[in-house]
C-alpha atoms as a PDB file:
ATOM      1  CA  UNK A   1      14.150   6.029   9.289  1.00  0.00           C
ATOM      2  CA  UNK A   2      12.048   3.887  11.386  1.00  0.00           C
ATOM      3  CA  UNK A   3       7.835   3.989  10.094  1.00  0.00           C
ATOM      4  CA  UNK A   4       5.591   2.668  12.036  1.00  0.00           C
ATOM      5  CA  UNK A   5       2.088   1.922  10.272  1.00  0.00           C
ATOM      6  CA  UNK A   6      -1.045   2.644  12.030  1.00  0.00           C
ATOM      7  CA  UNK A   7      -3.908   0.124  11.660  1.00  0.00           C
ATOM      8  CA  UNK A   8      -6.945   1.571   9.478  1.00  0.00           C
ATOM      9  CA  UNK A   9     -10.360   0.213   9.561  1.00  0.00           C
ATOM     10  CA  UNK A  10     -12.064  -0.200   5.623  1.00  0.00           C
ATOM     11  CA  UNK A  11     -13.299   2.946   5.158  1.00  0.00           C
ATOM     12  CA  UNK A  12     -12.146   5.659   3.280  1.00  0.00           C
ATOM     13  CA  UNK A  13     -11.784   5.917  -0.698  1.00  0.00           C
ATOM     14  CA  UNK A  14      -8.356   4.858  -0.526  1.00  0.00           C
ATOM     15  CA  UNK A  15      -9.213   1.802   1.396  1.00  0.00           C
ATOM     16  CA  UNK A  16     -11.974   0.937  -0.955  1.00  0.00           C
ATOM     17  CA  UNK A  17      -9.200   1.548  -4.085  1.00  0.00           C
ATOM     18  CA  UNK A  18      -7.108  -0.967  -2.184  1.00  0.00           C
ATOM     19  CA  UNK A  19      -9.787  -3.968  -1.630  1.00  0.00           C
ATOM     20  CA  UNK A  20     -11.075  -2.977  -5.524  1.00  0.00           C
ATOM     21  CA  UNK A  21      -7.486  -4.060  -6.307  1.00  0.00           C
ATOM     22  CA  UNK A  22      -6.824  -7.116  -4.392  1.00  0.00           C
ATOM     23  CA  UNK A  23     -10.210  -8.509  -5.644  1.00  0.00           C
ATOM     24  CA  UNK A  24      -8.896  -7.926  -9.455  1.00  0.00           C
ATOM     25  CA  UNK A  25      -5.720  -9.278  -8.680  1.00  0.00           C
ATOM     26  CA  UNK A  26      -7.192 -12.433  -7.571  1.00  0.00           C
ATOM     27  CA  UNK A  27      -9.638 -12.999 -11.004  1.00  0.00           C
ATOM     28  CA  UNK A  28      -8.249 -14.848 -13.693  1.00  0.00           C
ATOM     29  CA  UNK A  29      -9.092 -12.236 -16.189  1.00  0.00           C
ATOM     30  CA  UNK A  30      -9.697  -8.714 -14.789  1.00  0.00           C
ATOM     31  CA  UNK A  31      -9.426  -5.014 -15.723  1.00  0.00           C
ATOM     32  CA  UNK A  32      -6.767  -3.694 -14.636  1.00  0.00           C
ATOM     33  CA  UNK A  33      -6.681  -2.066 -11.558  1.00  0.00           C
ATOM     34  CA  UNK A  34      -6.198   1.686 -10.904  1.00  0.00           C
ATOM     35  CA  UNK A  35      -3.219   3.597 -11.906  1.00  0.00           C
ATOM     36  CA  UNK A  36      -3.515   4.767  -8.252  1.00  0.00           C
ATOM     37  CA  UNK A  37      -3.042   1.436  -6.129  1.00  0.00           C
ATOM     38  CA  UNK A  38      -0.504  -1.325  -7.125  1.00  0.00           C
ATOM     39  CA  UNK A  39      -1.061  -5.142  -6.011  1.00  0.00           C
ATOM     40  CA  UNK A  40       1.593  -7.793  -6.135  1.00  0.00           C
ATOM     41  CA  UNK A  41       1.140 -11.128  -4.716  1.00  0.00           C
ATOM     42  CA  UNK A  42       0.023 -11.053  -0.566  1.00  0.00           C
ATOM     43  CA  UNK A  43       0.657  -6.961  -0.962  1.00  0.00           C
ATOM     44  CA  UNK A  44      -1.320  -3.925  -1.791  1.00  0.00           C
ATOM     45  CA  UNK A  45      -0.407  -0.167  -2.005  1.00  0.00           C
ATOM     46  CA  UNK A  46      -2.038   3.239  -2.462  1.00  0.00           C
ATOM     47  CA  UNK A  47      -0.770   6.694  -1.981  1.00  0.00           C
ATOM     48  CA  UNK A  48      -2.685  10.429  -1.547  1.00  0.00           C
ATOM     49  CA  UNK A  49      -1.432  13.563   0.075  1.00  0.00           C
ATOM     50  CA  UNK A  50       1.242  12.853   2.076  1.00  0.00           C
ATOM     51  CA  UNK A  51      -0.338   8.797   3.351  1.00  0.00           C
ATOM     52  CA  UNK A  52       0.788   5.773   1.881  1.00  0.00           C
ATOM     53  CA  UNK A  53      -1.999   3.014   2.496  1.00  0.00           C
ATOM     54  CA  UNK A  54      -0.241  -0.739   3.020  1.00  0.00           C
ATOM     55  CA  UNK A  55      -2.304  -3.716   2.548  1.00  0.00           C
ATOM     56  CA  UNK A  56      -1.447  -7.566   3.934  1.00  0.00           C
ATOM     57  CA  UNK A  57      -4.364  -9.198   1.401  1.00  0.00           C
ATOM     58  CA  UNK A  58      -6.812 -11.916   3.363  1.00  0.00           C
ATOM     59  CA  UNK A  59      -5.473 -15.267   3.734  1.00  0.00           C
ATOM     60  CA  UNK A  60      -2.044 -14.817   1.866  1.00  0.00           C
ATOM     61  CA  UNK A  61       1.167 -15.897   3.442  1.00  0.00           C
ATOM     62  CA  UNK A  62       1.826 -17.579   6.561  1.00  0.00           C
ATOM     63  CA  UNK A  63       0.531 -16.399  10.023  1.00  0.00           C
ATOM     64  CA  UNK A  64       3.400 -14.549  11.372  1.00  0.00           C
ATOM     65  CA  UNK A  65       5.954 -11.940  11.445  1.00  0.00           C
ATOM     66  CA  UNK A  66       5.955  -9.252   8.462  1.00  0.00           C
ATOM     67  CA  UNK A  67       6.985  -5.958   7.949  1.00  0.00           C
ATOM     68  CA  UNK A  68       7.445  -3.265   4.816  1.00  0.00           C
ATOM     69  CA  UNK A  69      10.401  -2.102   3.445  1.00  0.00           C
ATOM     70  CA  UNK A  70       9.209   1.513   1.627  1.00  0.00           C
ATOM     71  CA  UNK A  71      11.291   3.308  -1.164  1.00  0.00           C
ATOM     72  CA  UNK A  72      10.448   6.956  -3.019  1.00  0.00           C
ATOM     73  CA  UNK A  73      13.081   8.501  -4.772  1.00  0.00           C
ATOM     74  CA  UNK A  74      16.361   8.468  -2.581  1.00  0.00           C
ATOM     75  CA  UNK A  75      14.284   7.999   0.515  1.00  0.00           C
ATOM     76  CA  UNK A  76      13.679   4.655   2.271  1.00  0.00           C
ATOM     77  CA  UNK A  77      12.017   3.663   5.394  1.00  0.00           C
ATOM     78  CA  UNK A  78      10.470   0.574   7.181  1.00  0.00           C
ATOM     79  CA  UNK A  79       7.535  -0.319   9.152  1.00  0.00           C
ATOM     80  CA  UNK A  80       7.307  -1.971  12.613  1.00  0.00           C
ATOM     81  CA  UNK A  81       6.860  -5.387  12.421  1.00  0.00           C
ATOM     82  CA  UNK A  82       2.974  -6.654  12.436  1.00  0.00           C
ATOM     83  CA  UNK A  83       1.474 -10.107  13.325  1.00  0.00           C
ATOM     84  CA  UNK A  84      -1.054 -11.598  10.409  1.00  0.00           C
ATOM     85  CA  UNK A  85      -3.009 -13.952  11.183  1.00  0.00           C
ATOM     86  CA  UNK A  86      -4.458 -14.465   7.671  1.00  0.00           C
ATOM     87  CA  UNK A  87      -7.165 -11.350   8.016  1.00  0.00           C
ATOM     88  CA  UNK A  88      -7.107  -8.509   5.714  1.00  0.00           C
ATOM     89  CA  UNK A  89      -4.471  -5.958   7.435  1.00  0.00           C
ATOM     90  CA  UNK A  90      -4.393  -2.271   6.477  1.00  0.00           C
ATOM     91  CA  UNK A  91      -1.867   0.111   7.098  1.00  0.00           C
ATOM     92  CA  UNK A  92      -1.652   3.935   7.236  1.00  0.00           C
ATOM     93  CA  UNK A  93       1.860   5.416   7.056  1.00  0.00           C
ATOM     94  CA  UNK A  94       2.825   9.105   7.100  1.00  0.00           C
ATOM     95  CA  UNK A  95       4.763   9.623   3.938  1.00  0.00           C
ATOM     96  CA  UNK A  96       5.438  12.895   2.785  1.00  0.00           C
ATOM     97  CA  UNK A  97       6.504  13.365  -0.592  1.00  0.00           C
ATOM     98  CA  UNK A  98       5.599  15.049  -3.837  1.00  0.00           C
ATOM     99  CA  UNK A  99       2.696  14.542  -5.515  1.00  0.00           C
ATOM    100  CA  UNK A 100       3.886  12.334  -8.620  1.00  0.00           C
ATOM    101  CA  UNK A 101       6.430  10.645  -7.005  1.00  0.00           C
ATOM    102  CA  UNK A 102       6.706   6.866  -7.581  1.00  0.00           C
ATOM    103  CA  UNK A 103       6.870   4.506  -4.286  1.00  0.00           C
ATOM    104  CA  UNK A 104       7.277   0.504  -3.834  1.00  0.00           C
ATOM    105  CA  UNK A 105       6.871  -0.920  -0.847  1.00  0.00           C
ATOM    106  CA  UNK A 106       8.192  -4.635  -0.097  1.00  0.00           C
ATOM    107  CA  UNK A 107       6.592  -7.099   2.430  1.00  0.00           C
ATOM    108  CA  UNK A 108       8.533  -8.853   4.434  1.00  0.00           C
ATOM    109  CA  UNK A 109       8.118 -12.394   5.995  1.00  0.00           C
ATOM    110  CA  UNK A 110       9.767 -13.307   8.942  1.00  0.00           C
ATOM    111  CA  UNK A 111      11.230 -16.705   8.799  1.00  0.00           C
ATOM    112  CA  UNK A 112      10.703 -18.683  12.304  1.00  0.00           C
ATOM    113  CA  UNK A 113      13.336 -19.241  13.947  1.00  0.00           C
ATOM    114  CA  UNK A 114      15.853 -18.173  11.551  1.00  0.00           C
ATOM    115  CA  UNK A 115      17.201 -14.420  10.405  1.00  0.00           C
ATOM    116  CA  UNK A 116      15.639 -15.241   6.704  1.00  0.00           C
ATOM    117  CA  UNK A 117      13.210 -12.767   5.110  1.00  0.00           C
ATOM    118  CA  UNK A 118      11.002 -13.856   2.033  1.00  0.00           C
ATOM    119  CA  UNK A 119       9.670 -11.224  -0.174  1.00  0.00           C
ATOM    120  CA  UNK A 120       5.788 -11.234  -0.030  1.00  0.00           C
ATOM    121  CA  UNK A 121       5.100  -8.872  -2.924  1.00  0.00           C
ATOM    122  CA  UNK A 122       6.658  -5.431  -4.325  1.00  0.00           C
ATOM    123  CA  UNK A 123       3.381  -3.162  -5.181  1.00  0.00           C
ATOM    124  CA  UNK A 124       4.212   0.423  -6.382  1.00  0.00           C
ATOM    125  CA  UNK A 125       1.970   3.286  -6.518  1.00  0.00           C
ATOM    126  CA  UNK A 126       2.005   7.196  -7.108  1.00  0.00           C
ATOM    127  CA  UNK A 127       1.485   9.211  -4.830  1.00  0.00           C
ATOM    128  CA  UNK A 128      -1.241  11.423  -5.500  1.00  0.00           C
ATOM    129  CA  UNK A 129      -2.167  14.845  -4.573  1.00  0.00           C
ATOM    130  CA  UNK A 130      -4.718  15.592  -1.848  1.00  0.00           C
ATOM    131  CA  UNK A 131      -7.031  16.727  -4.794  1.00  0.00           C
ATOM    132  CA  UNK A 132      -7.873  14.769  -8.072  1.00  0.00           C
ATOM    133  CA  UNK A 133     -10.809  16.590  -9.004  1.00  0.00           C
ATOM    134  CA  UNK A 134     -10.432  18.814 -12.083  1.00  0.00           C
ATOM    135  CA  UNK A 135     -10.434  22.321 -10.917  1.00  0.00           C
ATOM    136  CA  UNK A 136     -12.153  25.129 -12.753  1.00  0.00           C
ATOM    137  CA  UNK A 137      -8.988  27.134 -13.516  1.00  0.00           C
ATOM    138  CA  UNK A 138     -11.147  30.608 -14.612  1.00  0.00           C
ATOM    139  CA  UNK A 139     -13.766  29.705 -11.597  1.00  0.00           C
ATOM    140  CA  UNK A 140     -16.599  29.856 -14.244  1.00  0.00           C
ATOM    141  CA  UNK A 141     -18.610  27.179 -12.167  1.00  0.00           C
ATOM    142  CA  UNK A 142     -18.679  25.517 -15.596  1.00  0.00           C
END
């Protein structure tokens, strides 16, 4: 299965999630960041309804070739390859799964002229339903 991620301006709560992550990750002591979004070393990831959210963090890794390798469950895919340039990059894949369902995605760096790929960072997330608001199960309007 070939993905290919769709560039996504900084908007959005998801987006914001992401950022609020990579700026924890980066403080010597920080809280740690939400059960929702997973950061490990140049990569970020977030999941809701059916879109995982990929994030290449500012000015981490070489300028150059990348790309994701994403696993949930028994399903894999992988995302186009993408230039970075050492700007912020984020990513909006179409991933439809279950709500719950755990997912890692790998970045990949390209090795110039060679074949060689270099692991970037493994984040994993959850995907989580298109909802997270507590609903009023009796529809009391408590």
């Amino acid at each position: 299965m070939n993905i290919s991620p769709r560039s996504h301006p900084r908007r959005g709560v998801l987006a914001r999630v992401l950022i609020a992550a990579s700026a924890a990750a980066a403080l010597t002591v920080a809280a740690p960041a939400p059960a929702s979004a997973g950061v490990d070393k140049c990569a970020g990831a977030a999941a809701k309804a059916g879109t995982l959210y990929l994030s290449h963090l500012k000015n981490c890794g070489e300028a150059g070739t990348y790309h994701y390798t994403i696993k949930a469950g028994d399903r894999t895919g992988k995302t186009n390859n993408h230039a970075y340039d050492g700007k912020q990059l984020i990513f909006r894949v179409p991933f439809d799964v279950p709500a719950g369902t755990p997912i890692c995605a790998e970045l990949w760096y390209h090795e110039p002229g060679s074949e060689r790929l270099t692991s970037m960072g493994r984040p994993c997330t959850v995907m989580r339903p298109a909802t997270t608001e507590p609903q009023d199960p009796a529809g009391s309007g408590w």
